[in-house]
N, C-alpha and C. Protein backbone atom coordinates (compact mmCIF):
# COMPACT_ATOMS: atom_id res chain seq x y z
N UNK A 1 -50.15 -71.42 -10.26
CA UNK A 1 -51.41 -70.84 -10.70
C UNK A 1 -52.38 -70.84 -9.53
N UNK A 2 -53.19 -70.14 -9.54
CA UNK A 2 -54.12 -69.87 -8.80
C UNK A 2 -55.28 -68.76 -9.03
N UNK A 3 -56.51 -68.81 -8.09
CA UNK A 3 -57.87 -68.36 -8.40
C UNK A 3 -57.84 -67.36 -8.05
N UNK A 4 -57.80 -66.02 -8.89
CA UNK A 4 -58.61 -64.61 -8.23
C UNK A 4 -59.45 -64.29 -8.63
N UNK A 5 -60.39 -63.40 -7.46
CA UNK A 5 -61.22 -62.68 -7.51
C UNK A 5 -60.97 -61.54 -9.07
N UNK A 6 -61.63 -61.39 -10.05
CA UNK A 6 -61.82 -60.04 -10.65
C UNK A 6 -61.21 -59.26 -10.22
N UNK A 7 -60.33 -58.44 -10.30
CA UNK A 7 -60.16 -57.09 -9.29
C UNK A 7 -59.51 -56.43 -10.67
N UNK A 8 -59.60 -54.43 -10.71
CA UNK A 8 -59.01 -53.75 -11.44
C UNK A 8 -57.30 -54.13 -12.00
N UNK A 9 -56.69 -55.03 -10.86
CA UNK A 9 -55.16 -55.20 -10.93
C UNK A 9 -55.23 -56.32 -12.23
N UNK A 10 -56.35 -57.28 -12.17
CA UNK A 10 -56.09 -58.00 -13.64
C UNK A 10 -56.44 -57.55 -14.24
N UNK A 11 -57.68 -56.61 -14.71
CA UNK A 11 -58.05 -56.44 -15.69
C UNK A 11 -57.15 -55.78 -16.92
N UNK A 12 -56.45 -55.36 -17.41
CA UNK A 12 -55.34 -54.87 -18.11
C UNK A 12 -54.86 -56.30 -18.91
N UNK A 13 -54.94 -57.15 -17.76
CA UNK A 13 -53.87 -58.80 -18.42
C UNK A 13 -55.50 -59.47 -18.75
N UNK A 14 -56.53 -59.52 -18.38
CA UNK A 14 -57.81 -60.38 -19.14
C UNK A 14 -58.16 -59.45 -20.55
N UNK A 15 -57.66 -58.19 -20.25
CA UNK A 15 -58.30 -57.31 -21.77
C UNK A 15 -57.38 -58.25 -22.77
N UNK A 16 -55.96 -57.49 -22.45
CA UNK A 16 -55.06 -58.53 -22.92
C UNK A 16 -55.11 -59.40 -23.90
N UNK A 17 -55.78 -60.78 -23.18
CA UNK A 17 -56.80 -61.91 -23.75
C UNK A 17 -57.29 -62.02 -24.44
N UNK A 18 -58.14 -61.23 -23.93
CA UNK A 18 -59.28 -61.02 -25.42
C UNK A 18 -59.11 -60.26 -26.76
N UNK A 19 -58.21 -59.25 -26.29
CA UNK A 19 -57.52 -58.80 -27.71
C UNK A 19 -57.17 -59.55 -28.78
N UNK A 20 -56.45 -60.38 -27.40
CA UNK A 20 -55.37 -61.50 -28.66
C UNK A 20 -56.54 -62.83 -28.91
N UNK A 21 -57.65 -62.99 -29.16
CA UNK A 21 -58.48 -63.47 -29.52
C UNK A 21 -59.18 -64.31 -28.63
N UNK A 22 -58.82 -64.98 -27.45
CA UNK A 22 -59.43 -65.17 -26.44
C UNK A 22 -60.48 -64.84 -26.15
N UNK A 23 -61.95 -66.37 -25.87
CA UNK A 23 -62.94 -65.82 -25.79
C UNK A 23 -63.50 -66.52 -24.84
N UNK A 24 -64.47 -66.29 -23.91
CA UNK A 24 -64.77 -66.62 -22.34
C UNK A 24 -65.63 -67.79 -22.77
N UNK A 25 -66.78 -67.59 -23.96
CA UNK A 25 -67.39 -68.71 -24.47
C UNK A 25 -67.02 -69.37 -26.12
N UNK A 26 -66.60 -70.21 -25.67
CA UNK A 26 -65.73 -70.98 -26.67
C UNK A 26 -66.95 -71.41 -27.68
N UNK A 27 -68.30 -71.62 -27.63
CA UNK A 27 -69.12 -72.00 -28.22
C UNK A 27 -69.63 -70.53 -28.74
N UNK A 28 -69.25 -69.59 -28.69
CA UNK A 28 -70.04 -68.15 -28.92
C UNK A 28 -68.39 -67.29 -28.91
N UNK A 29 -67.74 -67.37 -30.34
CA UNK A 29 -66.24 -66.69 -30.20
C UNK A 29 -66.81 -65.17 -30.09
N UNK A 30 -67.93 -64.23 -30.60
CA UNK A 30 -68.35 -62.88 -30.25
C UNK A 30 -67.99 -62.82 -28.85
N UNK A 31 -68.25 -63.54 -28.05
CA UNK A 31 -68.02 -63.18 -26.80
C UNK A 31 -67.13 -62.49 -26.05
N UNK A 32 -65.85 -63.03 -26.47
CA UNK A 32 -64.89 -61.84 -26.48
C UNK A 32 -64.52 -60.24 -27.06
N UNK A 33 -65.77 -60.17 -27.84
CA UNK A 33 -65.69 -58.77 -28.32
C UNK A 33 -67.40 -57.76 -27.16
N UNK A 34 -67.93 -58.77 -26.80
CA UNK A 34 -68.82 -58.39 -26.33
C UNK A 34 -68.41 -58.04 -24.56
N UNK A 35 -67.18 -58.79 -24.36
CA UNK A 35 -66.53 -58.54 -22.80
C UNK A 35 -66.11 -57.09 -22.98
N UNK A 36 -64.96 -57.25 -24.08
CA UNK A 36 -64.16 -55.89 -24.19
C UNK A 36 -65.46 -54.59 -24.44
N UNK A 37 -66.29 -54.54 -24.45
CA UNK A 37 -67.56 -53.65 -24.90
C UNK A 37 -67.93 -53.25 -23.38
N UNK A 38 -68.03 -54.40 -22.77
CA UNK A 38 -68.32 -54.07 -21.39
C UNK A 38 -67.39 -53.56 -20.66
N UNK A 39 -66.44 -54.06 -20.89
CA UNK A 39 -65.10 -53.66 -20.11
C UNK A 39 -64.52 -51.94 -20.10
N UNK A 40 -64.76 -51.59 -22.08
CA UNK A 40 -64.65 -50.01 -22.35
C UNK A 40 -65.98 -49.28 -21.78
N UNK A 41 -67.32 -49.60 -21.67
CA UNK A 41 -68.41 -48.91 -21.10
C UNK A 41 -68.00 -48.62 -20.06
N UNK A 42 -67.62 -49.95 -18.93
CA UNK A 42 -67.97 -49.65 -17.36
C UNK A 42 -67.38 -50.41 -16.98
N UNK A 43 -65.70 -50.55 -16.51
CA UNK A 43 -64.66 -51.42 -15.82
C UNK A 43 -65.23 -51.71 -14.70
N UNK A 44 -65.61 -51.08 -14.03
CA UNK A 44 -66.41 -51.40 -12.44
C UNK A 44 -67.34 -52.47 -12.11
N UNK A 45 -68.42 -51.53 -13.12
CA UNK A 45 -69.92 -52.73 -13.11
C UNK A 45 -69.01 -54.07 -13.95
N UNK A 46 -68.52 -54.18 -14.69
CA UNK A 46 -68.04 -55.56 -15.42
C UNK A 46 -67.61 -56.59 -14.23
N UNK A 47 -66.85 -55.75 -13.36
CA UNK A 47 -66.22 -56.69 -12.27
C UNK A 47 -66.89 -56.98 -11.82
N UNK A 48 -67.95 -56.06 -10.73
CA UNK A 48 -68.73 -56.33 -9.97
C UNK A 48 -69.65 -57.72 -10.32
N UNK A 49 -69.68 -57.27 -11.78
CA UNK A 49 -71.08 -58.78 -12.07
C UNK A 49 -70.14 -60.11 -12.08
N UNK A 50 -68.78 -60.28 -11.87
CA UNK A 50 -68.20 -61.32 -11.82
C UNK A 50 -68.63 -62.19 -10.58
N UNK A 51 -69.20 -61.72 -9.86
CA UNK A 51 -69.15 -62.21 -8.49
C UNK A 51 -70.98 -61.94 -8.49
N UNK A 52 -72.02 -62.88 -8.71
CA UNK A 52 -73.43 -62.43 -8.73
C UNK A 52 -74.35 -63.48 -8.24
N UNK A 53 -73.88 -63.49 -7.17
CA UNK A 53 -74.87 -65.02 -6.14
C UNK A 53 -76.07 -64.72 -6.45
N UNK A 54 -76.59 -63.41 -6.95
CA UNK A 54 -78.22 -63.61 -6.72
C UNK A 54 -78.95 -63.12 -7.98
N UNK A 55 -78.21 -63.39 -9.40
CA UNK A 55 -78.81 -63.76 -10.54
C UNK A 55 -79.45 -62.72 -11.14
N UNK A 56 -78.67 -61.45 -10.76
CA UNK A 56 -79.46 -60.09 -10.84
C UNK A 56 -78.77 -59.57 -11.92
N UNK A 57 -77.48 -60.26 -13.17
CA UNK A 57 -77.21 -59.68 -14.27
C UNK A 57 -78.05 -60.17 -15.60
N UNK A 58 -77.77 -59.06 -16.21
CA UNK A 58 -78.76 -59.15 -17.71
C UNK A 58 -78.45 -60.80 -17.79
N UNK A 59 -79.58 -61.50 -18.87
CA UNK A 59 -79.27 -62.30 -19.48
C UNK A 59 -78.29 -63.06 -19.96
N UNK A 60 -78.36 -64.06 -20.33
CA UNK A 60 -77.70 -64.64 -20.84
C UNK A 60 -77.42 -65.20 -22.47
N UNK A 61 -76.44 -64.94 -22.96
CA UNK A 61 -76.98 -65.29 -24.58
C UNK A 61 -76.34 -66.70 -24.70
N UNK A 62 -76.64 -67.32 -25.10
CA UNK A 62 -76.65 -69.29 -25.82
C UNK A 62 -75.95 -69.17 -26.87
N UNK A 63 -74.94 -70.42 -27.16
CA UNK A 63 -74.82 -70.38 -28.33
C UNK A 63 -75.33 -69.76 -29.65
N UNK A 64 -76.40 -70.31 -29.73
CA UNK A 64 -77.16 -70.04 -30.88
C UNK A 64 -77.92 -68.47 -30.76
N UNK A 65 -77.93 -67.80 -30.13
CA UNK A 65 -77.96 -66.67 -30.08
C UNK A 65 -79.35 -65.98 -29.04
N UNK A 66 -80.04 -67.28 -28.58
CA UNK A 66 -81.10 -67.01 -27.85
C UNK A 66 -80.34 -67.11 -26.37
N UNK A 67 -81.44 -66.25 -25.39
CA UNK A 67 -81.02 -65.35 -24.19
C UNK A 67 -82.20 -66.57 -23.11
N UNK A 68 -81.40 -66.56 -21.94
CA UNK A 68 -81.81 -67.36 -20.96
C UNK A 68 -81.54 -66.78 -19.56
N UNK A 69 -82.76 -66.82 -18.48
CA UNK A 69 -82.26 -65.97 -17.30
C UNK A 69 -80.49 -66.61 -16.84
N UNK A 70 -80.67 -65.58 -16.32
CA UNK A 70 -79.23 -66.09 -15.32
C UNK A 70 -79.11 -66.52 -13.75
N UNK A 71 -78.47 -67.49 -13.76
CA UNK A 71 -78.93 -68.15 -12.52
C UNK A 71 -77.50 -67.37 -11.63
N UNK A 72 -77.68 -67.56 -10.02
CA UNK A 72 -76.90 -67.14 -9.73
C UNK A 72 -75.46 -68.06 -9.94
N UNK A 73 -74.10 -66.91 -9.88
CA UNK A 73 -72.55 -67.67 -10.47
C UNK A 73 -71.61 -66.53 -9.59
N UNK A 74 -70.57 -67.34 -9.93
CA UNK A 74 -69.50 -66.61 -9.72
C UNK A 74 -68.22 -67.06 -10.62
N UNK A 75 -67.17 -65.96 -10.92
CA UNK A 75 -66.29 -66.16 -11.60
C UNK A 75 -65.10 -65.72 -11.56
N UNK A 76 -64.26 -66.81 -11.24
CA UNK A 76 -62.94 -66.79 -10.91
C UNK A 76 -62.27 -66.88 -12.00
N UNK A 77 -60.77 -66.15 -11.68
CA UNK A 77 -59.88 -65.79 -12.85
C UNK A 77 -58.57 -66.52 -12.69
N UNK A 78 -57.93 -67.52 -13.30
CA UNK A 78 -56.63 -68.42 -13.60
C UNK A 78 -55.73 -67.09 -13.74
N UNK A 79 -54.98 -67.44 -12.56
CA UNK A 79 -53.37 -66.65 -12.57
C UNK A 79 -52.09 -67.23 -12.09
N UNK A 80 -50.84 -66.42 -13.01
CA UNK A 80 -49.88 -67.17 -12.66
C UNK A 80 -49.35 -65.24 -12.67
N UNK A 81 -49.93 -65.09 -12.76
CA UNK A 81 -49.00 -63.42 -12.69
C UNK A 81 -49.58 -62.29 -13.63
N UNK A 82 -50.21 -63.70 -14.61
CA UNK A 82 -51.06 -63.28 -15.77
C UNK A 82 -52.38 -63.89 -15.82
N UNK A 83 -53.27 -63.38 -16.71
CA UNK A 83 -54.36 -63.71 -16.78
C UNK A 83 -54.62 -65.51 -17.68
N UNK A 84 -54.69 -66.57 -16.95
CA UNK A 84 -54.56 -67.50 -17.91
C UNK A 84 -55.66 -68.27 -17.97
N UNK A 85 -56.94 -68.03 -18.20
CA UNK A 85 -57.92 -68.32 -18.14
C UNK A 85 -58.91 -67.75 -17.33
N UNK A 86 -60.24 -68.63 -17.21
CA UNK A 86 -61.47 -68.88 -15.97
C UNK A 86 -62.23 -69.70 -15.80
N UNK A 87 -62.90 -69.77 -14.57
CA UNK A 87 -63.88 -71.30 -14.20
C UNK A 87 -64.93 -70.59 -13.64
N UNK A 88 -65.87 -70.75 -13.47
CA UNK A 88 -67.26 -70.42 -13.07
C UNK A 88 -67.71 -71.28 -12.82
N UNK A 89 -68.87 -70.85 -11.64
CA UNK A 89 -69.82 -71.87 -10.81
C UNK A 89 -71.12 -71.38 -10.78
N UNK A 90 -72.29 -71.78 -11.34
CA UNK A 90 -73.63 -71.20 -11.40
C UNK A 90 -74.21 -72.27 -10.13
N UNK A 91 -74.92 -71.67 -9.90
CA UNK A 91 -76.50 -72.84 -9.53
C UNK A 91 -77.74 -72.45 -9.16
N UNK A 92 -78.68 -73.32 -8.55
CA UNK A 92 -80.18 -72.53 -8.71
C UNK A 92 -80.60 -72.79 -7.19
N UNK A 93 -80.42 -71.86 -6.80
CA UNK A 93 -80.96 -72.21 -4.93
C UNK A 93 -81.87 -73.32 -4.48
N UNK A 94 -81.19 -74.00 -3.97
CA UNK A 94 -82.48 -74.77 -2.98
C UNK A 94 -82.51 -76.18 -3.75
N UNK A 95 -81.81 -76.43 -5.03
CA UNK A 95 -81.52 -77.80 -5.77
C UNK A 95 -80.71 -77.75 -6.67
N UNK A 96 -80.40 -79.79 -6.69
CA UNK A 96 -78.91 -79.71 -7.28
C UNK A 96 -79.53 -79.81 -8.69
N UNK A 97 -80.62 -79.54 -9.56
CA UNK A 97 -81.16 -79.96 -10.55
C UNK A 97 -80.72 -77.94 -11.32
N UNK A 98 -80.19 -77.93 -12.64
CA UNK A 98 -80.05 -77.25 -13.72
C UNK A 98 -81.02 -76.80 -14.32
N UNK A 99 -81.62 -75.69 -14.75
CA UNK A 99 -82.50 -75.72 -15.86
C UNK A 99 -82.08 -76.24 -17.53
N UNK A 100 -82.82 -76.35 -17.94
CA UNK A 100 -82.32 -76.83 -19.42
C UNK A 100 -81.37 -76.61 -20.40
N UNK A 101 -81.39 -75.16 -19.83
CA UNK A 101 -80.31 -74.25 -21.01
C UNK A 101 -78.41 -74.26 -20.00
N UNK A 102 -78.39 -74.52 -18.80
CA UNK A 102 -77.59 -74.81 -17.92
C UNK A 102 -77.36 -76.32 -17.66
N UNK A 103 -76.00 -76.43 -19.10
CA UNK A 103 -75.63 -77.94 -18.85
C UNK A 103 -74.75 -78.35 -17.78
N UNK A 104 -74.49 -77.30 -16.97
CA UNK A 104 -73.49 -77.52 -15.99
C UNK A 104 -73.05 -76.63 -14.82
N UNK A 105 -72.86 -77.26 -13.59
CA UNK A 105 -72.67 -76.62 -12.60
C UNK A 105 -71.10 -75.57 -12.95
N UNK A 106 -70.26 -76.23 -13.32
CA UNK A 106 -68.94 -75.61 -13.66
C UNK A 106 -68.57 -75.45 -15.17
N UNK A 107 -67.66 -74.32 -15.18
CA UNK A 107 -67.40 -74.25 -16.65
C UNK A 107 -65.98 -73.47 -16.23
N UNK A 108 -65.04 -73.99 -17.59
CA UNK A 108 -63.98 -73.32 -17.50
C UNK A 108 -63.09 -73.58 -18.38
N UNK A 109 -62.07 -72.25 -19.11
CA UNK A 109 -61.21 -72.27 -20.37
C UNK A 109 -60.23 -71.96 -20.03
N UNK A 110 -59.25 -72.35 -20.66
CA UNK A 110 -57.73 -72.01 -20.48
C UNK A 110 -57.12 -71.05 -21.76
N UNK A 111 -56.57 -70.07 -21.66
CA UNK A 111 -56.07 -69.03 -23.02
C UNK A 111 -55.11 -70.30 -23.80
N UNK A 112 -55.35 -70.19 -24.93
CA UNK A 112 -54.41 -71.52 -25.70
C UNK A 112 -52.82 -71.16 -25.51
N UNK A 113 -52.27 -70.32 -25.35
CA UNK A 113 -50.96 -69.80 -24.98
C UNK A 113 -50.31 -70.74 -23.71
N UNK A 114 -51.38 -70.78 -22.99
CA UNK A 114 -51.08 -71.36 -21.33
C UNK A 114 -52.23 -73.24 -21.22
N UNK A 115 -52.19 -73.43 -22.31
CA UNK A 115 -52.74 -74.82 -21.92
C UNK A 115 -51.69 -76.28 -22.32
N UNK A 116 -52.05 -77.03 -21.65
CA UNK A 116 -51.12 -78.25 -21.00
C UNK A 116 -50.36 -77.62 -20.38
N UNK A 117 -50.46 -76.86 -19.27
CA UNK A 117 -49.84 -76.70 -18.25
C UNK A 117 -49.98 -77.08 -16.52
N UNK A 118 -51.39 -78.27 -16.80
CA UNK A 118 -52.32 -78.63 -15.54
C UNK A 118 -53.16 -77.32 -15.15
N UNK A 119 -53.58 -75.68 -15.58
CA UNK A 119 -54.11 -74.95 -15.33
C UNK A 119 -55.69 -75.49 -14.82
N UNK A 120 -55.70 -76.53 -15.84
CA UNK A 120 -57.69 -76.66 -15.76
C UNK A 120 -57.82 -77.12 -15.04
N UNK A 121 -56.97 -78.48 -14.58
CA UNK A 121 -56.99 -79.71 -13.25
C UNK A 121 -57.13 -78.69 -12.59
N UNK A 122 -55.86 -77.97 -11.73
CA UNK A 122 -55.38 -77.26 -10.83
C UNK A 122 -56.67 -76.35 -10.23
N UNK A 123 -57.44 -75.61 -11.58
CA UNK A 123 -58.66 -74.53 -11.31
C UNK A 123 -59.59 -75.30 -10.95
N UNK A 124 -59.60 -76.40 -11.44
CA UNK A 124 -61.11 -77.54 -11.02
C UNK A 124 -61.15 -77.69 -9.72
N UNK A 125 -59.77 -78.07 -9.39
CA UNK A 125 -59.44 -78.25 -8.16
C UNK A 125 -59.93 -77.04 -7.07
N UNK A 126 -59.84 -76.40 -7.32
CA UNK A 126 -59.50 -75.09 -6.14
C UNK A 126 -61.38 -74.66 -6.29
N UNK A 127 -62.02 -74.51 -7.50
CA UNK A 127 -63.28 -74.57 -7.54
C UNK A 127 -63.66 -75.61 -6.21
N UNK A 128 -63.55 -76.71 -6.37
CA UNK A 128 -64.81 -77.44 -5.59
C UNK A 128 -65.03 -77.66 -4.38
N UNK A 129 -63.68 -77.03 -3.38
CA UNK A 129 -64.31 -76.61 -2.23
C UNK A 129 -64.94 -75.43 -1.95
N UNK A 130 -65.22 -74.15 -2.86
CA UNK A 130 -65.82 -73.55 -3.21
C UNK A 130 -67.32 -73.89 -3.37
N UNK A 131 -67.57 -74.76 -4.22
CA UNK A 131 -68.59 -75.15 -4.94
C UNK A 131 -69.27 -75.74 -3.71
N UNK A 132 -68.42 -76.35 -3.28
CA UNK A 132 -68.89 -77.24 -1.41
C UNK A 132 -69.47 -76.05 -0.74
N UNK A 133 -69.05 -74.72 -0.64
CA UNK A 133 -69.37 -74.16 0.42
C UNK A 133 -71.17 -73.85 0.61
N UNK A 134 -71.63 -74.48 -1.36
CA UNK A 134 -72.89 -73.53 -1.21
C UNK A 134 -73.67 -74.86 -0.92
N UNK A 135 -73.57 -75.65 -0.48
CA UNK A 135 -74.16 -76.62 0.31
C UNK A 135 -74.47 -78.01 -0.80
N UNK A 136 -74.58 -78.38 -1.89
CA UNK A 136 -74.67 -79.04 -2.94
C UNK A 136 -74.28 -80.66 -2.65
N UNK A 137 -74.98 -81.38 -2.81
CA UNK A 137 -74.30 -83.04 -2.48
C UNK A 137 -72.80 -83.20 -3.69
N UNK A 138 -73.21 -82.44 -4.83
CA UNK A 138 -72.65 -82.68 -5.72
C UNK A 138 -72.21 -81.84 -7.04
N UNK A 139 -71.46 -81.67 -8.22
CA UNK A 139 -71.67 -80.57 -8.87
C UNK A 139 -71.28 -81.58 -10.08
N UNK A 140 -72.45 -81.08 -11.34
CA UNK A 140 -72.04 -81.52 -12.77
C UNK A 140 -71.64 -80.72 -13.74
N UNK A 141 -70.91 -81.64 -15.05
CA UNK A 141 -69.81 -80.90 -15.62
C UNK A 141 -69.90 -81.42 -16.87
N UNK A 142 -70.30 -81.01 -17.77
CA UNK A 142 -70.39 -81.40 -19.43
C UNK A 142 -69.29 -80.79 -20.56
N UNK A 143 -69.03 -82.19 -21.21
CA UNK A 143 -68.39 -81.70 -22.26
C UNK A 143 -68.74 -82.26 -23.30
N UNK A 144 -67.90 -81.79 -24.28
CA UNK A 144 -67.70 -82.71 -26.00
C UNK A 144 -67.89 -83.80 -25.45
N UNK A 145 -68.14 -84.62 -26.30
CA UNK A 145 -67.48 -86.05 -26.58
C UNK A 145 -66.20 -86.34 -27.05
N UNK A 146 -66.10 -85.35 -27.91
CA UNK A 146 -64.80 -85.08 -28.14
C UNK A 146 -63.64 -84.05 -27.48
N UNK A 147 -64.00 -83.78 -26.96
CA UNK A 147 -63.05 -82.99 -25.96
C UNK A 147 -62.40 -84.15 -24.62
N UNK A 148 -61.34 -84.83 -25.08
CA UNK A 148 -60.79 -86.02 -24.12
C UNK A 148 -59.98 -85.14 -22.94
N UNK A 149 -59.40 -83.78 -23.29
CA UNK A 149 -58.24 -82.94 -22.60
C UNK A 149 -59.50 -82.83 -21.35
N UNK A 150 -60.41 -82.47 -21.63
CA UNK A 150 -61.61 -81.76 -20.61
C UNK A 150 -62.20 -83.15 -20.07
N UNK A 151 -62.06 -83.89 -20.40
CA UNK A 151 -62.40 -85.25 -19.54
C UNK A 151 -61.33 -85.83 -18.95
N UNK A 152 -60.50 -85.41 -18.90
CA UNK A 152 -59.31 -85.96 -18.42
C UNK A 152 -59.06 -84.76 -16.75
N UNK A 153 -59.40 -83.79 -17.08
CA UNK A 153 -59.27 -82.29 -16.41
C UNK A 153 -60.96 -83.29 -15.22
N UNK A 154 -61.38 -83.49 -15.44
CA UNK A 154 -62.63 -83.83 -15.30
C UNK A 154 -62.30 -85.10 -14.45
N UNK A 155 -62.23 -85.85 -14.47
CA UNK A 155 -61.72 -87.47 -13.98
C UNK A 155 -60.65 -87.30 -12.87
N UNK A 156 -59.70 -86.00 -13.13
CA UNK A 156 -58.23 -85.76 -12.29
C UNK A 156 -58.68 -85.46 -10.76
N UNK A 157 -60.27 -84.99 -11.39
CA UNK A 157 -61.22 -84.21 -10.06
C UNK A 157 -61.95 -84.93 -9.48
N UNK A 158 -62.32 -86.30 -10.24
CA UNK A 158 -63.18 -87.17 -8.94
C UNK A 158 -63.94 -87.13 -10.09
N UNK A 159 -63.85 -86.65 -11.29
CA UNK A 159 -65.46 -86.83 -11.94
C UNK A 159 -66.03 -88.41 -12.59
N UNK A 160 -66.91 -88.52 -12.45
CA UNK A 160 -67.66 -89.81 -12.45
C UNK A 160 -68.56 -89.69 -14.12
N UNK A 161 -68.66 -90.17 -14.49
CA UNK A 161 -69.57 -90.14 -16.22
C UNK A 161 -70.71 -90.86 -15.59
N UNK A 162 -71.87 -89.98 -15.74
CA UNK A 162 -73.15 -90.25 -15.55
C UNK A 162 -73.80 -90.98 -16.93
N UNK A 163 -73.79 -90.00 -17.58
CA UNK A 163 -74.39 -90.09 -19.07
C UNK A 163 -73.74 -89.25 -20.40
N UNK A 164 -74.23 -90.05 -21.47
CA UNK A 164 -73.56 -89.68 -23.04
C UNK A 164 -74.96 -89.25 -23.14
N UNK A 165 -75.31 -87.76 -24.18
CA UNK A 165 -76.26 -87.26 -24.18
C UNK A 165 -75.88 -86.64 -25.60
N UNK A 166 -77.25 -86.33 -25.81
CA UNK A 166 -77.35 -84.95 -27.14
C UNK A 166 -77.30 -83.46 -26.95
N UNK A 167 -76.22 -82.82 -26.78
CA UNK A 167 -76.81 -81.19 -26.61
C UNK A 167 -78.45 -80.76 -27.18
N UNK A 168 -78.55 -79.87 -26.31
CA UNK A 168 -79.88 -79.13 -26.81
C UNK A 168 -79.45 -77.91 -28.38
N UNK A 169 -80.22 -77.89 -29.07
CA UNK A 169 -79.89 -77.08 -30.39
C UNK A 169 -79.75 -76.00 -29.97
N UNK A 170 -80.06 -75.13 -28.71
CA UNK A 170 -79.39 -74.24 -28.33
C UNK A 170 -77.95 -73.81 -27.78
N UNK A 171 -77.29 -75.44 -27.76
CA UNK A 171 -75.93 -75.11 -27.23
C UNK A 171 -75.37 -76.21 -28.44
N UNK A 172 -76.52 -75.92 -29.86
CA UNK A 172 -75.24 -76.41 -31.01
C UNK A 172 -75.71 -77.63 -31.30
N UNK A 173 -76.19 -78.79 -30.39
CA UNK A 173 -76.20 -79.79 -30.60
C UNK A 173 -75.19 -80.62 -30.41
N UNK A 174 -75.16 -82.09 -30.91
CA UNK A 174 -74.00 -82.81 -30.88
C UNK A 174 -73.55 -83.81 -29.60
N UNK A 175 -72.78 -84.50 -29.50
CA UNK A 175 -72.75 -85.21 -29.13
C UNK A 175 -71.99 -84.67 -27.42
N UNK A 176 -72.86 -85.07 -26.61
CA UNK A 176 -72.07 -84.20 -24.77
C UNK A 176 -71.86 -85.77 -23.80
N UNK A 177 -70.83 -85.08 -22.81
CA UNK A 177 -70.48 -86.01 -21.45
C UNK A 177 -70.78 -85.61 -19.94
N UNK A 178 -71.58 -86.27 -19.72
CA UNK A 178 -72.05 -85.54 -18.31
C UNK A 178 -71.77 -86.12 -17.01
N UNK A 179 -70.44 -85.89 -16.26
CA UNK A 179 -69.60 -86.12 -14.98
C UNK A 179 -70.12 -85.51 -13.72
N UNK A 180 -70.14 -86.22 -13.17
CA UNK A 180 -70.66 -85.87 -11.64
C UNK A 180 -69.12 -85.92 -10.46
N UNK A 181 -69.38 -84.65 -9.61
CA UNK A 181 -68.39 -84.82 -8.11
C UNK A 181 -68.63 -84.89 -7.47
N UNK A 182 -68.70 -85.85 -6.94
CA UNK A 182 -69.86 -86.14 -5.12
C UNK A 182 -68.62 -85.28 -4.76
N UNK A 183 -69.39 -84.59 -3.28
CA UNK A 183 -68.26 -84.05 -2.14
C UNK A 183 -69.08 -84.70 -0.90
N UNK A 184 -68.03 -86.10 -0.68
CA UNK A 184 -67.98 -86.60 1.01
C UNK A 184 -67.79 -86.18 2.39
């Protein structure tokens, strides 16, 4: 497995995905009907915004259905030949501090077809010298409390547990884990 760029050659195997119910935000399952929308409008612009260091795509919608700027990200695509997930990296120039609605420097899903296969370790992995390049002491990473698979994916990477927290009612609420990766 490994990280690509967006390009026209996957897109066919991420539609794919989402057909078969696959959705980019696991907290917001519309999401996957709202990709394929973008994807039938304008294959081009869809890609292009995969890759958006400078925070210049529409909004963002939250769980709960409210919209938050977008900070700059980028988003890489899990391949083994096929489309088997993605990980993304946001952040906010000039500090390692999140805004409120941004519980995390990284985010990333695996298609349930292709998980326990080490995909998430493996993508975490290949993310954070990435994540290094944009100068950052460090990058944080939230999950469930209950999500042990994603803390485990999380820990494989160096991640450190800062704090047990409450989601904000915009991302649902409930009970979150917040891991830190120093890069030495």
């Amino acid at each position: 497995m490994e990280l690509v760029r967006p390009a026209e050659e996957h897109l066919a195997s991420y539609r794919d995905a989402l057909v078969r119910g696959w959705a980019p935000d696991t907290k917001r399952p519309t999401s996957g009907a709202e990709e394929l929308a973008r994807i039938e409008t304008d294959p081009a612009a869809f890609l292009a915004l995969q890759d958006d260091r400078e925070g210049k795509a529409p909004p963002i919608t939250l769980p709960d259905g409210s919209t938050a700027p977008r900070l700059p990200g980028v988003r890489l695509w899990m391949w083994d030949g096929a489309f088997c997930g993605s990980i993304g990296f946001r952040w906010q120039p000039g500090t390692t501090a999140l805004p409120p609605y941004c519980l995390g420097h990284i985010g990333y899903g695996v298609v349930p077809w292709k998980r326990r296969l080490g995909y998430a370790t493996r993508a975490l992995g290949l993310m954070l010298p990435f994540a290094r390049e944009f100068g950052l002491p460090f990058v944080e990473i939230t999950t469930d409390a209950s999500n042990t698979a994603s803390q485990r994916v999380i820990a494989r990477n160096g991640g450190v547990l800062v704090e047990a927290f409450t989601k904000p009612a915009a991302h649902g609420g409930g009970d979150g884990l917040r891991f830190r990766i120093h890069f030495s």
